[in-house]
Protein backbone atom coordinates (compact mmCIF):
# COMPACT_ATOMS: atom_id res chain seq x y z
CA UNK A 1 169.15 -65.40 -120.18
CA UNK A 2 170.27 -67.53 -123.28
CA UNK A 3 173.91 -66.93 -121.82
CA UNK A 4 172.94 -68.00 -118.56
CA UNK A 5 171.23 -71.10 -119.81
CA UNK A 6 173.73 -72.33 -122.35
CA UNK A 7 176.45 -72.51 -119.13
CA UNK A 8 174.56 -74.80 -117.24
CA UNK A 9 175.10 -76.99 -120.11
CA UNK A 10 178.40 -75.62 -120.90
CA UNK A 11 179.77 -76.27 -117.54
CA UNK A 12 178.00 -79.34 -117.01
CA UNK A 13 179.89 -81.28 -114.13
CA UNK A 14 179.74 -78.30 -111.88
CA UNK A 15 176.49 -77.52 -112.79
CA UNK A 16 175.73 -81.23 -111.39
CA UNK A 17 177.75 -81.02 -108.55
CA UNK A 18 175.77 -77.54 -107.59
CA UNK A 19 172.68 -78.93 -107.95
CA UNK A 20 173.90 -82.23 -106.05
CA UNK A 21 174.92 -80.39 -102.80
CA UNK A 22 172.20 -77.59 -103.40
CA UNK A 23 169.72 -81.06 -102.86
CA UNK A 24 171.72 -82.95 -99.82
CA UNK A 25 171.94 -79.54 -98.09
CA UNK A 26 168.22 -78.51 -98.25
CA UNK A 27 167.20 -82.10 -97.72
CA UNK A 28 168.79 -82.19 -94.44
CA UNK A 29 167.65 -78.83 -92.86
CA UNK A 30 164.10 -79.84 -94.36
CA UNK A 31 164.26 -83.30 -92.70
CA UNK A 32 165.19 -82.07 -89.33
CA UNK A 33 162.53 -79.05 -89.98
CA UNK A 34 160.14 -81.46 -90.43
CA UNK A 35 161.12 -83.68 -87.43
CA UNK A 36 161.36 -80.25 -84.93
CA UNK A 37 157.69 -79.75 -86.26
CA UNK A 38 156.21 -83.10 -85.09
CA UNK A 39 158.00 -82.76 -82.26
CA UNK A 40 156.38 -79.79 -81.10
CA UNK A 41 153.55 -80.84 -82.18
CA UNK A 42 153.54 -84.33 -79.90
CA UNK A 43 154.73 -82.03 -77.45
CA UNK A 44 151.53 -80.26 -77.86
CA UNK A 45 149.16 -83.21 -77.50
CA UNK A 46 150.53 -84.43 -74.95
CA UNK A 47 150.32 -80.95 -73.20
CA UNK A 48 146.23 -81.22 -73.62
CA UNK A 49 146.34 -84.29 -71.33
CA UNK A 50 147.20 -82.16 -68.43
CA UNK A 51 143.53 -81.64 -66.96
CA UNK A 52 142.76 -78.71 -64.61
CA UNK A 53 139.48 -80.08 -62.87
CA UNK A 54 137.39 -77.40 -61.29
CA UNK A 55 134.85 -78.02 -58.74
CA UNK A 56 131.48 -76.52 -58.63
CA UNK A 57 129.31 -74.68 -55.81
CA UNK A 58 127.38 -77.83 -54.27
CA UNK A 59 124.71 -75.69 -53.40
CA UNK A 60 124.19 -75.28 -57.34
CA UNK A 61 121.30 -77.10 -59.15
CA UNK A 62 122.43 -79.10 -61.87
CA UNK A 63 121.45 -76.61 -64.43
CA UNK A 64 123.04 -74.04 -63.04
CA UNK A 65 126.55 -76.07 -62.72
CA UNK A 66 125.79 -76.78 -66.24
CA UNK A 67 126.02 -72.76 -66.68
CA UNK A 68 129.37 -72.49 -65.13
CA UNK A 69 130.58 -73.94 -68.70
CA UNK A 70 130.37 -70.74 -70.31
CA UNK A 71 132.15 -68.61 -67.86
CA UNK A 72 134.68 -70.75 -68.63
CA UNK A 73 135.11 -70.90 -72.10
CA UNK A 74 135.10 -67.11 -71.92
CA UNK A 75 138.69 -67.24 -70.27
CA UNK A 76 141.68 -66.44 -72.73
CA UNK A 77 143.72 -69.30 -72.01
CA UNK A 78 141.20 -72.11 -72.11
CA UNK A 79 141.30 -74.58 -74.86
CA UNK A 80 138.65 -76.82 -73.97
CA UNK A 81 136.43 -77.64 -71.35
CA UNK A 82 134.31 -80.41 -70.31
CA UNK A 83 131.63 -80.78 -67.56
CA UNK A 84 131.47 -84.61 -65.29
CA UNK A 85 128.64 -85.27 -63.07
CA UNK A 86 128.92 -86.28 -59.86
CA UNK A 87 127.73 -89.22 -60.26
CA UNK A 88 130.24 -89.98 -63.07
CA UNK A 89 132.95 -88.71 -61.05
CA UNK A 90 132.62 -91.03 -58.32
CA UNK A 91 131.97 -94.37 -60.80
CA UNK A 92 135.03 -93.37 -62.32
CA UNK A 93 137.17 -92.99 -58.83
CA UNK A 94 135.24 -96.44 -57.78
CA UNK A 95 136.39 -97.84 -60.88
CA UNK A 96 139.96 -97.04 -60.48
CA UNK A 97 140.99 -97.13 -56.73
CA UNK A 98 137.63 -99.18 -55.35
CA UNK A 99 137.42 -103.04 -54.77
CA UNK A 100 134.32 -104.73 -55.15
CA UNK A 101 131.64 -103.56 -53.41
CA UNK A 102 133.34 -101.48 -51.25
CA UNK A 103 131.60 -98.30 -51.86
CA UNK A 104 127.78 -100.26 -52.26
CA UNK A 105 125.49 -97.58 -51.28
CA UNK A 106 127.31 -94.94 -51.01
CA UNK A 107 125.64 -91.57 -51.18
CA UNK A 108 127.52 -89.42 -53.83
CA UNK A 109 125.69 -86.18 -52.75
CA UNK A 110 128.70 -85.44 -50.60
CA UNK A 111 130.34 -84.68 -54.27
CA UNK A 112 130.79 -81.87 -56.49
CA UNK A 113 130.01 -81.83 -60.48
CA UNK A 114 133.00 -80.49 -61.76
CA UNK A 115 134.84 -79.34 -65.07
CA UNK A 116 138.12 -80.94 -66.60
CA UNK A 117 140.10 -78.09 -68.30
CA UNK A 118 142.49 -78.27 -70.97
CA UNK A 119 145.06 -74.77 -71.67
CA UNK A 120 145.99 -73.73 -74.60
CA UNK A 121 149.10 -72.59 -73.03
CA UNK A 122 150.80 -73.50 -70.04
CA UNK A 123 152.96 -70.84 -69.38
CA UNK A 124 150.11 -68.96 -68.68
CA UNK A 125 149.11 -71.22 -65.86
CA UNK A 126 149.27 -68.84 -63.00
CA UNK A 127 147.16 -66.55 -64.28
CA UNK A 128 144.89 -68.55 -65.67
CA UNK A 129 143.51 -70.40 -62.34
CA UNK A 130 143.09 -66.96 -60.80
CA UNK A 131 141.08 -66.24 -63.57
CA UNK A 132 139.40 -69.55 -63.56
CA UNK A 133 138.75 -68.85 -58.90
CA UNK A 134 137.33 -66.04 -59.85
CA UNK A 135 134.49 -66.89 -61.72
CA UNK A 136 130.94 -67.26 -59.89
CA UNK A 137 130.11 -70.88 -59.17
CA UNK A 138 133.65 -72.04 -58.58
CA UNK A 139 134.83 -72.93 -55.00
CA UNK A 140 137.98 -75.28 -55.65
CA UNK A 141 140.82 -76.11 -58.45
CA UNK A 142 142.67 -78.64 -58.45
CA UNK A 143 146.17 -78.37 -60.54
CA UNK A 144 149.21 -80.41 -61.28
CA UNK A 145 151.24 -77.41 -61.21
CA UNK A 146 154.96 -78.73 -61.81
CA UNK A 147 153.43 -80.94 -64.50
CA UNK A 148 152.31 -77.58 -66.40
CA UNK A 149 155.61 -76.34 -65.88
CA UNK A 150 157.33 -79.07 -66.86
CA UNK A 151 155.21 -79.33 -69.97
CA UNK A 152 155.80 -75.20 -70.45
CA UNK A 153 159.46 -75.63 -70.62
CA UNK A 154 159.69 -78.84 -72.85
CA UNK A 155 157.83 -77.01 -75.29
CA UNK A 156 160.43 -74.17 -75.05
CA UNK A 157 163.27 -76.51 -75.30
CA UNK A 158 161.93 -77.94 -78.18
CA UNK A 159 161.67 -75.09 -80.02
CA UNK A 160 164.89 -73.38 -78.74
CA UNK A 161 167.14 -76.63 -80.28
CA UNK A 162 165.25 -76.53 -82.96
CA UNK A 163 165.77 -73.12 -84.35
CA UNK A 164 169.26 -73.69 -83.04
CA UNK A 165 170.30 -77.18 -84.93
CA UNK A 166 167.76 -75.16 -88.32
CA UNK A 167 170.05 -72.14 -87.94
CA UNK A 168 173.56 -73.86 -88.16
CA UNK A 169 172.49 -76.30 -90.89
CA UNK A 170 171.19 -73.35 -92.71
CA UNK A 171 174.80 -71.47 -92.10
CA UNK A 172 176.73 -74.65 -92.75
CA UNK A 173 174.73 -75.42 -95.97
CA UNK A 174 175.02 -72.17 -97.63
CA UNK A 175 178.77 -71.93 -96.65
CA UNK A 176 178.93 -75.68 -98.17
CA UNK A 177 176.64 -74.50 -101.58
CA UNK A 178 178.77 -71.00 -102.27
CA UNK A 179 182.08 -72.82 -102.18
CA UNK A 180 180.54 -74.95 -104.66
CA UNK A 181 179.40 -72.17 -106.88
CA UNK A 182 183.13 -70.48 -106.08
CA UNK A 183 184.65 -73.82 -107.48
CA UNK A 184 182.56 -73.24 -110.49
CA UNK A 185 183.31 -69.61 -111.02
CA UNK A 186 187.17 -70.72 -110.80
CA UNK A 187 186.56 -72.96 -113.45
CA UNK A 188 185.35 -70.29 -115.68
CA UNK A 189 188.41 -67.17 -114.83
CA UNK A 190 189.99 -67.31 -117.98
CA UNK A 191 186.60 -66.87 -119.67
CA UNK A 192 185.79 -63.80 -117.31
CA UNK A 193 189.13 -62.09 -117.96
CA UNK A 194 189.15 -62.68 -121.51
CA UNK A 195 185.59 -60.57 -121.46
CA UNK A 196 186.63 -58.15 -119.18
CA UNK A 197 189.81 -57.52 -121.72
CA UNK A 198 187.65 -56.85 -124.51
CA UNK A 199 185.30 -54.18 -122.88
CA UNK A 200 182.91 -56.07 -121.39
CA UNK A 201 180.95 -53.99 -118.18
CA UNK A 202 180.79 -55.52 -114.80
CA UNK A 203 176.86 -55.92 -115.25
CA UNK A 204 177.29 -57.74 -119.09
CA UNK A 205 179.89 -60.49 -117.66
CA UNK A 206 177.44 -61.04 -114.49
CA UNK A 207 174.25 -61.07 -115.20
CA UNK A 208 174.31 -64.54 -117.23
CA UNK A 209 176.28 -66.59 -114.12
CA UNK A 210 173.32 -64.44 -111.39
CA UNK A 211 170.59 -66.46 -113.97
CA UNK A 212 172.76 -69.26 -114.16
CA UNK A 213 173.00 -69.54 -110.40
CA UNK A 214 169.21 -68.61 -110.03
CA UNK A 215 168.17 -71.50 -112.21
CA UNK A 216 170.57 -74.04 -110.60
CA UNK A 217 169.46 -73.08 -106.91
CA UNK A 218 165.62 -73.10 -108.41
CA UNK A 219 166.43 -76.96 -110.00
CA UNK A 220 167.84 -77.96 -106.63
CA UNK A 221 165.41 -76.40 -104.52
CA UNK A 222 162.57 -78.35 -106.99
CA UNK A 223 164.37 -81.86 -106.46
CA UNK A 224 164.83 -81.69 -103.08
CA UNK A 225 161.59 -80.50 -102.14
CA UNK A 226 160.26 -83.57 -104.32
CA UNK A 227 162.31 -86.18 -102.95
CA UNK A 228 161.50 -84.61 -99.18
CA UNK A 229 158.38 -85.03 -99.80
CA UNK A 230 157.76 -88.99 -100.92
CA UNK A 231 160.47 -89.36 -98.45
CA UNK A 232 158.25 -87.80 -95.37
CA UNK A 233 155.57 -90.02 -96.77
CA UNK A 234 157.20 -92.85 -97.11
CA UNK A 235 158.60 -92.81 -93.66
CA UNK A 236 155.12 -92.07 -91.97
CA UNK A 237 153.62 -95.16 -93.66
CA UNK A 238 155.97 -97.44 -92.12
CA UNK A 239 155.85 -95.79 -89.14
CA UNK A 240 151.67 -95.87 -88.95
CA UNK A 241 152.56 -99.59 -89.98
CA UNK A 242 154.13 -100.54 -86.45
CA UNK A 243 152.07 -101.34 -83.82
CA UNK A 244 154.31 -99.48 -81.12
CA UNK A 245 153.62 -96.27 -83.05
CA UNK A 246 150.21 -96.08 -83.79
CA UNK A 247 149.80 -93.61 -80.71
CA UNK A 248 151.74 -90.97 -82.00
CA UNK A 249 150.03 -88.09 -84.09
CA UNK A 250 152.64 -87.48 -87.53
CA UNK A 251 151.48 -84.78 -89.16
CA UNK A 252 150.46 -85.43 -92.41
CA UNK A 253 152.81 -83.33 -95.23
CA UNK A 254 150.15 -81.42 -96.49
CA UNK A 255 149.85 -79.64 -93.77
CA UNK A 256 153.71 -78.99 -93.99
CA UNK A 257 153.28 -77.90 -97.86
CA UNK A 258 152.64 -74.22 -97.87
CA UNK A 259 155.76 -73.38 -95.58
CA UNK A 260 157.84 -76.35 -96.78
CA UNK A 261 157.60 -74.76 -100.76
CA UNK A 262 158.26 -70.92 -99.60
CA UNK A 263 161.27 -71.99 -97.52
CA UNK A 264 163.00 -74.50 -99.84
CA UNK A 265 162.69 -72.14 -102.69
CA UNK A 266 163.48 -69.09 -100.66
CA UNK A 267 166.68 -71.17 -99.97
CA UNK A 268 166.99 -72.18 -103.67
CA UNK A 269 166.81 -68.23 -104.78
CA UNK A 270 168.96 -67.15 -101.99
CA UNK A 271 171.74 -69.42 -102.30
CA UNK A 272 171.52 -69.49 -106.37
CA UNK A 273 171.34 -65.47 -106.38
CA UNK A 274 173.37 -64.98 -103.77
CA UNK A 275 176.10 -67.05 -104.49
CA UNK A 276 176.43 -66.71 -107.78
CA UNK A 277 176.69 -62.61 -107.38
CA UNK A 278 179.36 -62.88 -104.22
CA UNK A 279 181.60 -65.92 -105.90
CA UNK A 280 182.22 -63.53 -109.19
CA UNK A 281 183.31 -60.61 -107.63
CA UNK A 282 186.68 -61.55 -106.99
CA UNK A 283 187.15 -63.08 -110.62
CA UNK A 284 185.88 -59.87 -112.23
CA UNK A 285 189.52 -57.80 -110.70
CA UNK A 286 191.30 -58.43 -113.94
């Protein structure tokens, strides 16, 4: 460990330039981590604004419409549900599509009270009104079926790019950070053979450049999680800041912390460990 230590220091430059490209490499995958996950997330909310409304028995007393709510909570896919009058149904249509006293005195018994239904996922829509038509109480559904779908696949698209664009930057990143850490292990071949001439083992000439590596990927994996982090925040305030903007939901990057710590230091072991032990192999043929 003292070994491993004293060559960060030893080898300073490339220790710097290590932890330089360690930092711009896990920055970038965590930005555009970060963006897929608000993406999905807007993708989410505006998911729940697709309303399923379903329309109640008329023959039904109010109480017993009322009832119908907790049939329909009990189906798997519902997220939320919420129960409209009658009477408020046909205020709001008059509100929206009537002119002025057009509809004075209109009897609204004609109407049905009636549920607005939010999924929790729309892939599932199919099944989900037949479970919804079978319920007691429940004559009609109305659906926007081809917004659902449309919803279903953006979230699937989203998430498909996503863990594509995460998967090369991770590839191109680590191919980026172990030529860096092969640069540094050239650096240091004369010192490698001149052990290996003088008896040195394999595991007495590694072990300090595997530490070295681990605490240079741990360093970089530390600043870069840092500077993601009042960067994230930084952007969201200006962002709440404009007007135009306001509407969106950001997720806040606590919620982000748990995962955003296991996978930059994850990366930080991976690519220290790893390509410290894979970059010294060829140098330790002597």
């Amino acid at each position: 460990m003292k070994e491993g230590i004293r060559g960060i220091f030893l080898h300073g430059f490339m220790s710097f330039a290590a932890i330089c490209v360690t930092v711009a490499c896990l920055l970038i995958v965590g930005s555009f981590a970060c963006l897929s996950y608000n993406l999905a997330v807007l993708v989410e909310d505006v998911n729940k604004t697709n309303e399923i409304l379903v329309y109640v028995d008329e023959n039904l007393s109010y109480q017993e419409a009322k009832s119908v709510h907790t049939l329909i909570n009990k189906v798997d896919n519902v997220h939320m549900a919420t129960f409209v009058h009658k009477d408020e149904a046909f205020e709001d249509f008059v509100e929206n599509y009537g002119e002025e006293n057009t509809f004075t005195g209109v009897d609204t018994n004609f109407l049905r009270h009636r549920y607005k239904v939010v999924l929790k996922d729309n892939s599932l829509f199919d099944q989900t009104i037949a479970d919804l038509e079978k319920l007691d109480g429940v004559v009609k559904i109305s659906a926007a079926r081809e917004l659902a779908e449309g919803f279903a696949f953006a979230r699937n698209a989203v998430r498909i790019v996503s863990l594509a664009f995460i998967g090369v930057l991770l590839v191109v990143s680590l191919l980026i950070i172990s030529n860096t850490v092969k640069l540094a292990m050239y650096d240091r071949r004369e010192e490698i053979a001149i052990m290996k001439m003088v008896g040195a083992s394999n595991g007495f000439i590694r072990l300090p450049y595997v530490i070295e590596g681990f605490t240079l990927g741990m360093i970089g994996a530390g600043v870069a999680f840092g500077l993601e982090w009042l960067l994230y925040d930084a952007l969201m305030g200006r962002l709440s800041a404009m007007n135009t903007l306001q509407l969106l939901n950001f997720v806040p990057f606590n919620q982000l912390l748990v995962p955003m710590i296991i996978t930059f230091f994850a990366a930080g072991l991976f690519v220290g460990v790893v390509g410290s032990w894979s970059s010294i192999r060829k140098f330790m043929n002597v």
